[in-house]
C-alpha atoms as a PDB file:
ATOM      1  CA  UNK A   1       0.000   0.000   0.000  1.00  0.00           C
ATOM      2  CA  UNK A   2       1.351   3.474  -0.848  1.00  0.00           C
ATOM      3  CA  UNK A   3       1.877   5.658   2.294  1.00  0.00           C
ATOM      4  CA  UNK A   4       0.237   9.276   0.939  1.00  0.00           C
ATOM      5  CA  UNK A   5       1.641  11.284   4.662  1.00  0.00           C
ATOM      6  CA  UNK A   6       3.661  14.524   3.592  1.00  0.00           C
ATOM      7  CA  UNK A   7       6.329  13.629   6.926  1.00  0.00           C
ATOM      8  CA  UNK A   8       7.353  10.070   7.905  1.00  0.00           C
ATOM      9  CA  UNK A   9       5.816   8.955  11.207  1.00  0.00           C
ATOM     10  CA  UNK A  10       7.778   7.243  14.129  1.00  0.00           C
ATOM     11  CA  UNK A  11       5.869   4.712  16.159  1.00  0.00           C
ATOM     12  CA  UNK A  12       6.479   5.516  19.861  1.00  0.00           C
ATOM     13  CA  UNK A  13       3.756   5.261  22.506  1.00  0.00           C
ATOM     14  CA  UNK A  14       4.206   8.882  25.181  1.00  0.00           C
ATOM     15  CA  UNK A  15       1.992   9.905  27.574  1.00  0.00           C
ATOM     16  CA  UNK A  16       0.244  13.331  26.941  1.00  0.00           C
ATOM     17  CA  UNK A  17      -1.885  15.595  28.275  1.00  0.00           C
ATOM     18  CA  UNK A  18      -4.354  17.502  26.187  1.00  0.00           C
ATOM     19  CA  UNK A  19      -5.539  20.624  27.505  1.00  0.00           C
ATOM     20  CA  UNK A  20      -8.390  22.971  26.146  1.00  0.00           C
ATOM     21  CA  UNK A  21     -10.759  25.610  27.738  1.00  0.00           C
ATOM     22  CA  UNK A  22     -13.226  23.471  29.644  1.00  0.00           C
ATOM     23  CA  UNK A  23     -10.845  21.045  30.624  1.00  0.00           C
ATOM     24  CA  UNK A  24      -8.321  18.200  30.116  1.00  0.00           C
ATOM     25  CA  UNK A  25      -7.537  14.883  29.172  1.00  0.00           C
ATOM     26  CA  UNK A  26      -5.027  12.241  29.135  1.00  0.00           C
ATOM     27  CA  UNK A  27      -3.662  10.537  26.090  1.00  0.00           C
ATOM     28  CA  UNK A  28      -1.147   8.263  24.657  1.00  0.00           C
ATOM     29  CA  UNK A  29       1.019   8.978  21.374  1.00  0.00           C
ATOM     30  CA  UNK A  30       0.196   6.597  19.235  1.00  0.00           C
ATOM     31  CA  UNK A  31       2.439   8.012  16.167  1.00  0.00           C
ATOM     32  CA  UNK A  32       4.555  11.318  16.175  1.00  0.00           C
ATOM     33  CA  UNK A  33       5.567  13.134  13.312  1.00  0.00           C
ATOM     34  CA  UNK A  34       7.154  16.787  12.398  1.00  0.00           C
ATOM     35  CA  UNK A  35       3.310  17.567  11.066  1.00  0.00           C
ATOM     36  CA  UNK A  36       1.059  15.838  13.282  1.00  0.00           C
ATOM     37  CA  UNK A  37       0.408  12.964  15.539  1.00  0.00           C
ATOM     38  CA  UNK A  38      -2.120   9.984  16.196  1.00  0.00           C
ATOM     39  CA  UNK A  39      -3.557   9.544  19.846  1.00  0.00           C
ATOM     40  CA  UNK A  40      -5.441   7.349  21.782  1.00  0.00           C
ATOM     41  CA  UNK A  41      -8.225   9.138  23.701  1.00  0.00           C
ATOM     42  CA  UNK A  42     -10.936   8.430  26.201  1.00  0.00           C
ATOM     43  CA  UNK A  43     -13.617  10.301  24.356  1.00  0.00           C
ATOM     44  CA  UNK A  44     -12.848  11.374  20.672  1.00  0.00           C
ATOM     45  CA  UNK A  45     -15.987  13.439  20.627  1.00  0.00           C
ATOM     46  CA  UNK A  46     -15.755  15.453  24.087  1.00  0.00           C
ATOM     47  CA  UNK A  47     -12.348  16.966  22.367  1.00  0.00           C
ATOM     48  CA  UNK A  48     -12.784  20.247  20.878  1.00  0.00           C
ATOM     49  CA  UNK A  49     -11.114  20.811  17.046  1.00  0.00           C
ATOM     50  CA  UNK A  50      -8.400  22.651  18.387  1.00  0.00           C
ATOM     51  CA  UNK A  51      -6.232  22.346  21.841  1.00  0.00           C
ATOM     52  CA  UNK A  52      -2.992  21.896  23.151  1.00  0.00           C
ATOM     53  CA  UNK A  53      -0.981  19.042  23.656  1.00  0.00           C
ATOM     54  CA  UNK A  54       1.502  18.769  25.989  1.00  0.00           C
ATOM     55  CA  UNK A  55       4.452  15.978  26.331  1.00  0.00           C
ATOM     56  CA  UNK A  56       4.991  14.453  29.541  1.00  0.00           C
ATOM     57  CA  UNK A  57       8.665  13.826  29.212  1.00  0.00           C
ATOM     58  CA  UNK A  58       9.713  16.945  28.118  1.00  0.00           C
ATOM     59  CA  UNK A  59       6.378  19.195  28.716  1.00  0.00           C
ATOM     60  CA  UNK A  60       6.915  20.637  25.107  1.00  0.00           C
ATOM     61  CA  UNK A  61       3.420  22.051  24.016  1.00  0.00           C
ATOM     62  CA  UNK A  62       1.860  21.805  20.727  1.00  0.00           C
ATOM     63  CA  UNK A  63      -0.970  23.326  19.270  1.00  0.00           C
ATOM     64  CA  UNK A  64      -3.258  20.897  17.377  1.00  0.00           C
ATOM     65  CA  UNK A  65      -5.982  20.755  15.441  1.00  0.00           C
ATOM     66  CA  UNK A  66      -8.273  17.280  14.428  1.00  0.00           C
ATOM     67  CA  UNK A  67      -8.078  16.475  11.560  1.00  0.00           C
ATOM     68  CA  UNK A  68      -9.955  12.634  11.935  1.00  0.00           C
ATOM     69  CA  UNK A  69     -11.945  11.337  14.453  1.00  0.00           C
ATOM     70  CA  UNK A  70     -12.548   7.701  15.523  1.00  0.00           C
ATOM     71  CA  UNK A  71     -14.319   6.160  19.170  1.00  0.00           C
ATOM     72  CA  UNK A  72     -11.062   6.277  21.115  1.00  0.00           C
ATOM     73  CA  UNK A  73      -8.608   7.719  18.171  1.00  0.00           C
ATOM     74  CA  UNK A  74      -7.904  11.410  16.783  1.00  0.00           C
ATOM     75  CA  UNK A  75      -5.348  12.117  14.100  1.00  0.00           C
ATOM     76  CA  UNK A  76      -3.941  15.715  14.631  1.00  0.00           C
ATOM     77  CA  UNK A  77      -2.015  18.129  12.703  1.00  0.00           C
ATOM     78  CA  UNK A  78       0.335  20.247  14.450  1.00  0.00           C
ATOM     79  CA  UNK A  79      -0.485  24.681  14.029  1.00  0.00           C
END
């Protein structure tokens, strides 16, 4: 199968937090890339469009907006 992603992605699994407005969430980092990133979420559909996700090892913080949704999956691209 042809892979169509402008970046390559890296496989890694990360805990993350996402943080928005109303509230926050914990995720895992499914896939990481320079663009965007795949996560495994409690709720896809209580997640706004756009948030910030923030890297527990290193705290870094990323602005992302959805760009798929699935029950416990979102794909992101990073703003």
């Amino acid at each position: 199968m042809d892979e169509n992603r402008r970046a390559i992605r890296r496989r890694v699994l990360k805990s993350a937090t996402i943080e928005f407005d109303r509230g926050a969430y914990s995720c895992a980092v499914r896939d990481l890339s320079d663009i965007g990133a795949n996560l495994d979420v409690p709720h896809a559909l209580a997640i706004p469009h756009e948030f910030t996700l923030i890297m527990d090892t290193d705290q870094a913080a990323r602005q992302c907006r959805v760009i798929w949704r699935k029950e416990n999956r979102l794909g992101v691209a990073f703003d």
